[in-house]
PDB file of N, CA and C in Angstrom:
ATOM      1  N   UNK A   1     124.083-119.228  43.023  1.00  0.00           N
ATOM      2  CA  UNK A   1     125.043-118.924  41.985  1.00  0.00           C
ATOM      3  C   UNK A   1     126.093-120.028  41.871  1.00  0.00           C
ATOM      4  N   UNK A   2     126.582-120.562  43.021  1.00  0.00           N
ATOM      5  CA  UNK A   2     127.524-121.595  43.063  1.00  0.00           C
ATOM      6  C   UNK A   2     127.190-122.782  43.624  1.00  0.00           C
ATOM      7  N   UNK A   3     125.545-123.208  43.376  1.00  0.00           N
ATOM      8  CA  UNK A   3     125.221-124.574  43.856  1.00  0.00           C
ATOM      9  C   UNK A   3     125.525-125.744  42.499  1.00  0.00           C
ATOM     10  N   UNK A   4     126.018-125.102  41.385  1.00  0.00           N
ATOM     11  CA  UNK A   4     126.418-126.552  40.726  1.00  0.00           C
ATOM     12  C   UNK A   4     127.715-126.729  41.092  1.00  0.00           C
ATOM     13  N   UNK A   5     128.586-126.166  41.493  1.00  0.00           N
ATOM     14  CA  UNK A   5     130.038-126.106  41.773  1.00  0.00           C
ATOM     15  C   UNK A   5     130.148-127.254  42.498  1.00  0.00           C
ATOM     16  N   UNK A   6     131.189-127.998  42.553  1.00  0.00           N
ATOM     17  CA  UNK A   6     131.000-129.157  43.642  1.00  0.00           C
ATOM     18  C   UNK A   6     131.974-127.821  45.042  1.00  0.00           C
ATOM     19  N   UNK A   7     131.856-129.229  46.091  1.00  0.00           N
ATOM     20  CA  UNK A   7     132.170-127.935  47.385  1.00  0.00           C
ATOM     21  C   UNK A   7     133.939-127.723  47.009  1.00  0.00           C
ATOM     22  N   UNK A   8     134.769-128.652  46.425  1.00  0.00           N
ATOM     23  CA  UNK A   8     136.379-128.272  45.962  1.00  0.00           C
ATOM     24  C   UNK A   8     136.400-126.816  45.095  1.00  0.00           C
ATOM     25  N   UNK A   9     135.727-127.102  44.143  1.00  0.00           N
ATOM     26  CA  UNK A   9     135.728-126.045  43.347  1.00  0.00           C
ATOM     27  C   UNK A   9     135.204-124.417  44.616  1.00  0.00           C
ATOM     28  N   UNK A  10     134.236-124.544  45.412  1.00  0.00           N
ATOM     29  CA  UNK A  10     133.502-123.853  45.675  1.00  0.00           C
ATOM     30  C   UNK A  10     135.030-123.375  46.716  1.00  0.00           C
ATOM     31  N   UNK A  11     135.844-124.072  47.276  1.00  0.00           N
ATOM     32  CA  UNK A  11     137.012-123.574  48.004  1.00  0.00           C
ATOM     33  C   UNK A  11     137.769-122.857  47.483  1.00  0.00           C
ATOM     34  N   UNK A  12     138.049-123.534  46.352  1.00  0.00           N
ATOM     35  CA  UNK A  12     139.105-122.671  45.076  1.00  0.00           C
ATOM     36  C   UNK A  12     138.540-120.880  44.859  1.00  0.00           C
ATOM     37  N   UNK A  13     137.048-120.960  44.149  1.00  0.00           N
ATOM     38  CA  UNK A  13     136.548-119.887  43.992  1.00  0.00           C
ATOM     39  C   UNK A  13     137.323-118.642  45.556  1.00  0.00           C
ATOM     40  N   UNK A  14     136.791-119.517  46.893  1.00  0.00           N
ATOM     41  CA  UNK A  14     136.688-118.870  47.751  1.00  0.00           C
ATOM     42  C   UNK A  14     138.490-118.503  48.163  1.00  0.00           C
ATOM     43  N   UNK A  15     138.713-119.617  47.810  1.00  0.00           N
ATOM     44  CA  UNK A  15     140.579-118.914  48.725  1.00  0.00           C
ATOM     45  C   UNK A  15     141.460-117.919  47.434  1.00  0.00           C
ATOM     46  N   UNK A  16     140.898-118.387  45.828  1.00  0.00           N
ATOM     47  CA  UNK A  16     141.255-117.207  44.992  1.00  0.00           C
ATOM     48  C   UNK A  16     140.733-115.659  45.043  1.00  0.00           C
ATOM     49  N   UNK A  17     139.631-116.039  45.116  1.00  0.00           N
ATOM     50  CA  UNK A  17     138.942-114.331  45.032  1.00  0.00           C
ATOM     51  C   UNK A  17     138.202-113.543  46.467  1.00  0.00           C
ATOM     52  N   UNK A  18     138.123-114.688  47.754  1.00  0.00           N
ATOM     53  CA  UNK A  18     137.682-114.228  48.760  1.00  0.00           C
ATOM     54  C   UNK A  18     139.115-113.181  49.501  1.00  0.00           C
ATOM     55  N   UNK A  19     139.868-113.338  49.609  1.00  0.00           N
ATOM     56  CA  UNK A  19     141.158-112.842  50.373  1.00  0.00           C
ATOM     57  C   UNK A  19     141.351-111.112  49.318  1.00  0.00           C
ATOM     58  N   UNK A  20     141.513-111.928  47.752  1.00  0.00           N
ATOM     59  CA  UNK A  20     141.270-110.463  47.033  1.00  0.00           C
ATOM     60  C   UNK A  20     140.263-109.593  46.693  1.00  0.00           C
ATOM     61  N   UNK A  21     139.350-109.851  47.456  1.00  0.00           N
ATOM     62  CA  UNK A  21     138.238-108.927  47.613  1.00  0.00           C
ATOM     63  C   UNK A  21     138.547-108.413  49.576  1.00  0.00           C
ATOM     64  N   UNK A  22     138.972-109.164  50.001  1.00  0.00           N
ATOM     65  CA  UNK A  22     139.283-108.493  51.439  1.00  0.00           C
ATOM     66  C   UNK A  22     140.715-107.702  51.490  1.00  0.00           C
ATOM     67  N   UNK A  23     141.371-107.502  50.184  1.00  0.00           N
ATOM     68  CA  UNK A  23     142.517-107.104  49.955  1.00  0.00           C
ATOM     69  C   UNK A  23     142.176-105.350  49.316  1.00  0.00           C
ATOM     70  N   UNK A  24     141.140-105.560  48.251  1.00  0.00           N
ATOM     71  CA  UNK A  24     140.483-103.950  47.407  1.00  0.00           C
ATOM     72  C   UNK A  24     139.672-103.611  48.919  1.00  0.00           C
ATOM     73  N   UNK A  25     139.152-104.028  50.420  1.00  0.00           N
ATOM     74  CA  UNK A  25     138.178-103.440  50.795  1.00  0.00           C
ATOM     75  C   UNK A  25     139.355-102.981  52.418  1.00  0.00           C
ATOM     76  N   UNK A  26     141.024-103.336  51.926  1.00  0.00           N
ATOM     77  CA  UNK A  26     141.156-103.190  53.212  1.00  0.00           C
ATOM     78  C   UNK A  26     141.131-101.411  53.608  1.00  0.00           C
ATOM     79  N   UNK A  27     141.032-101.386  54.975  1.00  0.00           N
ATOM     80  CA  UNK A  27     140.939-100.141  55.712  1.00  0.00           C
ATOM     81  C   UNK A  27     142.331 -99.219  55.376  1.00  0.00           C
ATOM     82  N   UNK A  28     143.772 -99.793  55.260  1.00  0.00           N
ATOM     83  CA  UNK A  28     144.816 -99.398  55.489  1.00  0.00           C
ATOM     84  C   UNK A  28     145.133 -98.639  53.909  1.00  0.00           C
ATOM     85  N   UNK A  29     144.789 -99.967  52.993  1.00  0.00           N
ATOM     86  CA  UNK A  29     145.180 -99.516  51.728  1.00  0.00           C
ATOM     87  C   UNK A  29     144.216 -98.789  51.309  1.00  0.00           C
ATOM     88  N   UNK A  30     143.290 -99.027  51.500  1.00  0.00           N
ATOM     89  CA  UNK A  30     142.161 -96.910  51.346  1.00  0.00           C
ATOM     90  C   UNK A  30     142.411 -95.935  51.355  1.00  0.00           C
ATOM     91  N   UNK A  31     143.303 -96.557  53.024  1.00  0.00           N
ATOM     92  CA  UNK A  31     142.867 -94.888  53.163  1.00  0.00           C
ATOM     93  C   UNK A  31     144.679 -94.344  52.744  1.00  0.00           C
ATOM     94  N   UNK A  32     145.359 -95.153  51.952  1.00  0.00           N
ATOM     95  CA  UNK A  32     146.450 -94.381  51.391  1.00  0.00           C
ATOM     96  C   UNK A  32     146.092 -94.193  50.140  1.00  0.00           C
ATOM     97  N   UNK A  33     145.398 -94.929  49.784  1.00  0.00           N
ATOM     98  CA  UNK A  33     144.868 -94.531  48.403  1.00  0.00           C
ATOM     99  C   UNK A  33     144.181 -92.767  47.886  1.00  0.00           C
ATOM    100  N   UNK A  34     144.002 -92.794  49.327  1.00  0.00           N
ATOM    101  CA  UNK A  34     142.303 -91.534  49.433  1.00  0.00           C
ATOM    102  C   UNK A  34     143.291 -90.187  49.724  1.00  0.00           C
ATOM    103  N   UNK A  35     144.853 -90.640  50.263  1.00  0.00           N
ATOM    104  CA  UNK A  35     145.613 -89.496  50.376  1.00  0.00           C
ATOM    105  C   UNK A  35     146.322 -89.130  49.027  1.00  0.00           C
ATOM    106  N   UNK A  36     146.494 -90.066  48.252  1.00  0.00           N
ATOM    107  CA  UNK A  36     147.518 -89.966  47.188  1.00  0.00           C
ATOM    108  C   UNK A  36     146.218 -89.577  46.082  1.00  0.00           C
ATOM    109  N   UNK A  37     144.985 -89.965  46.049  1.00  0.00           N
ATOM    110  CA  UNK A  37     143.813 -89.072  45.207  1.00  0.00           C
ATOM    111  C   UNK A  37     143.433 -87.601  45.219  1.00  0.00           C
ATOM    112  N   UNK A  38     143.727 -87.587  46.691  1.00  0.00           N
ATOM    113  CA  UNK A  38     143.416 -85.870  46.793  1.00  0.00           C
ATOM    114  C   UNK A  38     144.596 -85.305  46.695  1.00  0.00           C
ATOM    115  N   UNK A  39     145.552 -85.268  46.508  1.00  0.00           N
ATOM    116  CA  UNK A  39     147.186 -84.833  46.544  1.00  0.00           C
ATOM    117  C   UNK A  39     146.748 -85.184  44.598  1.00  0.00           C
ATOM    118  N   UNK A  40     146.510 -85.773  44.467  1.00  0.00           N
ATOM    119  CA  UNK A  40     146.795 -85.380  42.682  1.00  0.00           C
ATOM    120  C   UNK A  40     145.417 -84.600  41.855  1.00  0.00           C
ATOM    121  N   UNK A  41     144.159 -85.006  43.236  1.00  0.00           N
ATOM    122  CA  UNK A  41     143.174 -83.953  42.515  1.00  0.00           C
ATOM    123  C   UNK A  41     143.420 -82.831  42.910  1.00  0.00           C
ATOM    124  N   UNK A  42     143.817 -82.076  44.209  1.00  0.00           N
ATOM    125  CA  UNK A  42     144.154 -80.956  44.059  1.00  0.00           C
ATOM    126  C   UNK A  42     145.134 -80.191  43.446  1.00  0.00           C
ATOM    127  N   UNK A  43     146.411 -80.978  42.868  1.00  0.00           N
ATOM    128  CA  UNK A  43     147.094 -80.766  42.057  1.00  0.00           C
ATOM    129  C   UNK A  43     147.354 -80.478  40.482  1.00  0.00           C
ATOM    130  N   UNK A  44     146.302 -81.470  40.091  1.00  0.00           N
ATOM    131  CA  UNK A  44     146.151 -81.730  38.459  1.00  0.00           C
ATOM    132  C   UNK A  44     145.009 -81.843  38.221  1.00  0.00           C
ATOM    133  N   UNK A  45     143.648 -81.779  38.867  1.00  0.00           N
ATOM    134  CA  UNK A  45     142.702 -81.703  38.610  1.00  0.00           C
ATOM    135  C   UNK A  45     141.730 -80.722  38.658  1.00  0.00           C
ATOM    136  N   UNK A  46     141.609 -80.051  39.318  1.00  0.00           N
ATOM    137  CA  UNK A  46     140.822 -79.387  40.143  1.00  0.00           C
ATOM    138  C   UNK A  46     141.294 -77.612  39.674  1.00  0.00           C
ATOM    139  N   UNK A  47     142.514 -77.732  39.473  1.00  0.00           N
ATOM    140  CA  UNK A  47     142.938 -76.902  39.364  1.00  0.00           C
ATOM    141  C   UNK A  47     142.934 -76.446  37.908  1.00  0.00           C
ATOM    142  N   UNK A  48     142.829 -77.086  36.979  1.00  0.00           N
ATOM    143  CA  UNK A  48     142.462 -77.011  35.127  1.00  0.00           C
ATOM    144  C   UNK A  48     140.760 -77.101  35.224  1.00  0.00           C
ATOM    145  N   UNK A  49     139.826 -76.961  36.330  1.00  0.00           N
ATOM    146  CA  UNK A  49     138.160 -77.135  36.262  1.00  0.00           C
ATOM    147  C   UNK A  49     138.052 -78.440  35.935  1.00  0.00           C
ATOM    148  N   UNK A  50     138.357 -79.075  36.045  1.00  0.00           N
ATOM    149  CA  UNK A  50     137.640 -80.776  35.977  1.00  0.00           C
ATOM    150  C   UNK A  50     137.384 -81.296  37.362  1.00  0.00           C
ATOM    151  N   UNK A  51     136.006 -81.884  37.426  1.00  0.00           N
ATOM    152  CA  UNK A  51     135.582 -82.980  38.630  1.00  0.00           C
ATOM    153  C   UNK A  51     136.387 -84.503  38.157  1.00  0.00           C
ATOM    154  N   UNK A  52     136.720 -84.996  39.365  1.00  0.00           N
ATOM    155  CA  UNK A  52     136.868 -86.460  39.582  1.00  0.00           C
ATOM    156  C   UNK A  52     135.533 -87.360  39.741  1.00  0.00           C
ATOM    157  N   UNK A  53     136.107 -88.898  39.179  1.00  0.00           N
ATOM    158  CA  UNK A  53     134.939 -90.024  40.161  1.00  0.00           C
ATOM    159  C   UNK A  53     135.817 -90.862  40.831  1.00  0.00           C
ATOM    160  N   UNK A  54     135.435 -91.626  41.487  1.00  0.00           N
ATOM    161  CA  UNK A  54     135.910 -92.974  42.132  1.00  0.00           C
ATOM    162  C   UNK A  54     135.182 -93.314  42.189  1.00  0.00           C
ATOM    163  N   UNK A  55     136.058 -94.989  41.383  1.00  0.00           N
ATOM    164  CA  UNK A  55     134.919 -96.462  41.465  1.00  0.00           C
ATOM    165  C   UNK A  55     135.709 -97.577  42.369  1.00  0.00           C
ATOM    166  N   UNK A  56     134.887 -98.125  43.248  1.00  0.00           N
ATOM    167  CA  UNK A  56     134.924 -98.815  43.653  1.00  0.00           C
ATOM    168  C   UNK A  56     134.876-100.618  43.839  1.00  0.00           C
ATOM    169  N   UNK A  57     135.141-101.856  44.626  1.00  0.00           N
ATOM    170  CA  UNK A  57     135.333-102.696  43.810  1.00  0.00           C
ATOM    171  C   UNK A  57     133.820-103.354  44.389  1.00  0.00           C
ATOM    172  N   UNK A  58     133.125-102.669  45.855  1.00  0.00           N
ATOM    173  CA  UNK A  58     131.864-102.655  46.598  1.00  0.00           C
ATOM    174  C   UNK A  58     131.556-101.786  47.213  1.00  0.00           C
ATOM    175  N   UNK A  59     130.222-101.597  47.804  1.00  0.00           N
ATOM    176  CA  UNK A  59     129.563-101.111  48.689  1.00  0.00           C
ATOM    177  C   UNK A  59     130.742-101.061  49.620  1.00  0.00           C
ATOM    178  N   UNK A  60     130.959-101.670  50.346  1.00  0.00           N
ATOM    179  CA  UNK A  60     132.209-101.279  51.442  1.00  0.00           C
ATOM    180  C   UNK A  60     133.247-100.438  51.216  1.00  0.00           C
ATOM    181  N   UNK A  61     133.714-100.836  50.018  1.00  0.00           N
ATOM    182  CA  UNK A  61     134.928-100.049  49.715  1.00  0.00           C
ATOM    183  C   UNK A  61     134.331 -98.737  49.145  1.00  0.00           C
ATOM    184  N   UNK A  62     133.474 -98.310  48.844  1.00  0.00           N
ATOM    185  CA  UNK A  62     133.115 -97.711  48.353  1.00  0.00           C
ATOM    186  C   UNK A  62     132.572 -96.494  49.475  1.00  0.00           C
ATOM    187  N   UNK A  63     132.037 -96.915  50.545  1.00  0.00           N
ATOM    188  CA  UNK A  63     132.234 -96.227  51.900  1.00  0.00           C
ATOM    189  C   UNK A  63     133.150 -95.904  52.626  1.00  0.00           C
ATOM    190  N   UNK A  64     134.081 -97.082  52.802  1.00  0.00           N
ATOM    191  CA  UNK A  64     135.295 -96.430  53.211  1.00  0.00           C
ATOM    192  C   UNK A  64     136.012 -95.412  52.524  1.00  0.00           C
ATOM    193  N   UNK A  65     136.074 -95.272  51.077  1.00  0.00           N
ATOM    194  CA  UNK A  65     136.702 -94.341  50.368  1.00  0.00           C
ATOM    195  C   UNK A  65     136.374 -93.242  50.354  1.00  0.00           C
ATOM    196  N   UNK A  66     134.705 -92.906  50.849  1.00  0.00           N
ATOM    197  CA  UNK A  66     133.893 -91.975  50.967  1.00  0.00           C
ATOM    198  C   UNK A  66     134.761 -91.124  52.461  1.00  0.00           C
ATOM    199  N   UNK A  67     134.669 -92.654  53.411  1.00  0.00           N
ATOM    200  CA  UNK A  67     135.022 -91.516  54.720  1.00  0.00           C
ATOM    201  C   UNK A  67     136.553 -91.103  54.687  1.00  0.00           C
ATOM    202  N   UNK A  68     137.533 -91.747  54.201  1.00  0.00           N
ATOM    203  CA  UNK A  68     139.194 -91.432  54.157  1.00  0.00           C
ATOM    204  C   UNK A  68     139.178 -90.422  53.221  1.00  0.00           C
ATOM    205  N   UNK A  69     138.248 -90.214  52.120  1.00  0.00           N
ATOM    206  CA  UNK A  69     138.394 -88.936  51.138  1.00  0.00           C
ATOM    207  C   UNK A  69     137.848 -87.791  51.865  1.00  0.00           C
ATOM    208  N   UNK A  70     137.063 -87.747  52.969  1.00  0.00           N
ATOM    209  CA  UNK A  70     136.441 -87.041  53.392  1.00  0.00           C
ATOM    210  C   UNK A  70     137.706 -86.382  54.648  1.00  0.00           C
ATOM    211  N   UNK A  71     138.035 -87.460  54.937  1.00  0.00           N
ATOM    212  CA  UNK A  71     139.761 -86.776  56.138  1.00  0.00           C
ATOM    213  C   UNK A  71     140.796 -86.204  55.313  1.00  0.00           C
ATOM    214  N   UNK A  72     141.193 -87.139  54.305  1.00  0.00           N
ATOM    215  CA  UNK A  72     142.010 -86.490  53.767  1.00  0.00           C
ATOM    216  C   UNK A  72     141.841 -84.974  52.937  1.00  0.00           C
ATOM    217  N   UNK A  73     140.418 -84.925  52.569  1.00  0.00           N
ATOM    218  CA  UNK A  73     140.496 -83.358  52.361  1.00  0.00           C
ATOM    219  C   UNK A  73     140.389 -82.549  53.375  1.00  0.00           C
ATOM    220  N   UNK A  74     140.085 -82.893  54.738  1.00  0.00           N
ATOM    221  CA  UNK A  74     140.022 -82.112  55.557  1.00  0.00           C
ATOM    222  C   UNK A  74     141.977 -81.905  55.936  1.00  0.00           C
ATOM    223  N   UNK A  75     142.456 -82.723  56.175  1.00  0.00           N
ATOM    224  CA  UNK A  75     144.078 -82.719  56.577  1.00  0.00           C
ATOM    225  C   UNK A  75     144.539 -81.725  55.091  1.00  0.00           C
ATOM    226  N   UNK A  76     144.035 -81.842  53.889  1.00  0.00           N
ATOM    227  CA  UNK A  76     144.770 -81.209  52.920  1.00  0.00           C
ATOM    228  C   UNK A  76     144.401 -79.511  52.957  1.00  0.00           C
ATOM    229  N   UNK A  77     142.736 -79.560  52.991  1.00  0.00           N
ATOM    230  CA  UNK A  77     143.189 -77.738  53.597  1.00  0.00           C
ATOM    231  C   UNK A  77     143.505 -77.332  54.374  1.00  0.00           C
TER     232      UNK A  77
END
């Protein structure tokens, strides 16, 4: 995907968007995310009959959100 890039460019790519992709997948900001989701789906959602989704920005994050949504509903009932 990035073999025409020369290797400068290929740094740039990496120190712009590598750090902010390790930034959407961190552990910490998940799993506050996953408390402040279920605190407004059980509040405003759930409670008028509507299901939620969550999208994710990867596979990783997308697991982790799975397991912190999965604590935080357990801590919320």
């Amino acid at each position: 995907m990035f073999k025409q890039r020369t290797q400068e460019e290929r740094e740039e790519i990496q120190r712009r968007y590598g750090s902010f992709i390790a930034y959407l997948e961190s552990k910490d900001r998940i799993a506050e995310i996953s408390k402040d989701i279920i605190e407004h789906y059980y509040t405003d959602i759930l409670v008028n009959g509507f299901k939620a989704q969550v999208v994710a920005s990867s596979i990783v994050a997308a697991v982790r959100y799975k397991y912190e949504l999965e604590i935080a509903i357990k801590k919320q009932n």
